[in-house]
C-alpha atoms as a PDB file:
ATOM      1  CA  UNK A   1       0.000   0.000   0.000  1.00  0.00           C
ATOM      2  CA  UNK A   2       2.828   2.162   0.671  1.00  0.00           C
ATOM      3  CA  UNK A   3       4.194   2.513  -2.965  1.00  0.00           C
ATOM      4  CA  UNK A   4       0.856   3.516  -3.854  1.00  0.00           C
ATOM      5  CA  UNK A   5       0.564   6.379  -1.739  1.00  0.00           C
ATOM      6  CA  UNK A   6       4.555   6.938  -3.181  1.00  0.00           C
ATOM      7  CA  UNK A   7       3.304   7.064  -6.595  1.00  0.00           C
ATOM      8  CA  UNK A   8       0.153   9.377  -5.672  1.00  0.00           C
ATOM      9  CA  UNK A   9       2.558  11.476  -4.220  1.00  0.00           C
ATOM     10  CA  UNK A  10       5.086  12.069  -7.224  1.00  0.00           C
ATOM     11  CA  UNK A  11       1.815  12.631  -9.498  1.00  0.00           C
ATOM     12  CA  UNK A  12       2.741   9.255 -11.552  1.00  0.00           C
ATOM     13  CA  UNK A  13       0.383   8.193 -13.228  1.00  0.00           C
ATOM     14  CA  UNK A  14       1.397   4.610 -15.143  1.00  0.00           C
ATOM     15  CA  UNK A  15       3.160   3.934 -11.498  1.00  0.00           C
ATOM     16  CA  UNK A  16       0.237   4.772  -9.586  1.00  0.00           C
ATOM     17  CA  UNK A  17      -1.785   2.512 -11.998  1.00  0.00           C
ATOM     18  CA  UNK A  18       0.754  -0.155 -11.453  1.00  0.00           C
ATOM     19  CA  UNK A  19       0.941  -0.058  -8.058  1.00  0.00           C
ATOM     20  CA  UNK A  20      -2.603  -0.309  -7.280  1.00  0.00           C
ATOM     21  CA  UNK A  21      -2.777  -3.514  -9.437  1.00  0.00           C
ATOM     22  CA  UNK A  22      -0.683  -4.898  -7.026  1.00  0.00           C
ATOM     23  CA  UNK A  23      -2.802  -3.733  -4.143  1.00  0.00           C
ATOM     24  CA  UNK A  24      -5.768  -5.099  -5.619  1.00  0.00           C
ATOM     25  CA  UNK A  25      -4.251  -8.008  -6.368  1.00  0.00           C
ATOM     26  CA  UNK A  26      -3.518  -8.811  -3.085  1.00  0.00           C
ATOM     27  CA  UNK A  27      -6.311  -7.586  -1.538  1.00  0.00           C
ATOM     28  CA  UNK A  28      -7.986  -9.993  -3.772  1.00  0.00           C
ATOM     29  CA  UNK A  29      -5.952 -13.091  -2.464  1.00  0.00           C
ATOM     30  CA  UNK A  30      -6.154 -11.940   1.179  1.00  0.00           C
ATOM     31  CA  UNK A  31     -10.067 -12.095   0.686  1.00  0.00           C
ATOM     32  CA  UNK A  32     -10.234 -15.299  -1.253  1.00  0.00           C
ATOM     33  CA  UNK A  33      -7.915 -16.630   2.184  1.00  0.00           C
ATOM     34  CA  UNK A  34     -10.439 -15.738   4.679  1.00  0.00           C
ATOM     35  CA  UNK A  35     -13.378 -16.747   2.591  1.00  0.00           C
ATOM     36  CA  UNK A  36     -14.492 -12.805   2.253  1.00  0.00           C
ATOM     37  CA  UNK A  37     -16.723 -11.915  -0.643  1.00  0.00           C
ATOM     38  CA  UNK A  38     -15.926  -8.899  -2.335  1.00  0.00           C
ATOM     39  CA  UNK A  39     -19.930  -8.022  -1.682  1.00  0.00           C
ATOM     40  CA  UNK A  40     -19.710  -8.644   1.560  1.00  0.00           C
ATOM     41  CA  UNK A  41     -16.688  -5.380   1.981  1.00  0.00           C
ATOM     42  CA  UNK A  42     -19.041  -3.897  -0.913  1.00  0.00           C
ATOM     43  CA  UNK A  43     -22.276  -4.012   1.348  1.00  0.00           C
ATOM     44  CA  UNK A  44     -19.871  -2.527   4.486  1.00  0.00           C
ATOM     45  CA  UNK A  45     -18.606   0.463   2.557  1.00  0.00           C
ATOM     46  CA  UNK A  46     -22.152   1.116   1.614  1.00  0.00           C
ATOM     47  CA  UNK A  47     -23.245   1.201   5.227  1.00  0.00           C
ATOM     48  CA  UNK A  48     -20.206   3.044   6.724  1.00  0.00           C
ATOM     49  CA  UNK A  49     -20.500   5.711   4.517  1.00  0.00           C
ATOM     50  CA  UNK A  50     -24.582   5.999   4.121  1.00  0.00           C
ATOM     51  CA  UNK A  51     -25.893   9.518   4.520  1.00  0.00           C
ATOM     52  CA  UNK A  52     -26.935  10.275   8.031  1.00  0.00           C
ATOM     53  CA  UNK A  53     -30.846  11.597   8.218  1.00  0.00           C
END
């Protein structure tokens, strides 16, 4: 995650594009490890950030 915050930083964009295909990629792996369905993060983002009324 680090070198894609780096690459944000120096305003590169192929790098930053690179770097977060790594970040996804793991992400992606990490999830499939712990039997986590991409909905399932999907359905919490939509909740955590849900307008207040």
């Amino acid at each position: 995650a680090i070198e894609t915050v780096i690459a944000a930083k120096n305003r590169d964009k192929n790098e930053i594009i690179n770097e977060t295909s790594d970040l996804l990629y793991h992400l992606f792996v990490m999830l499939a490890e712990q039997d986590i369905e991409l909905n399932e993060v999907v359905e919490n983002l939509a909740k955590r950030h849900k307008p207040k009324s």
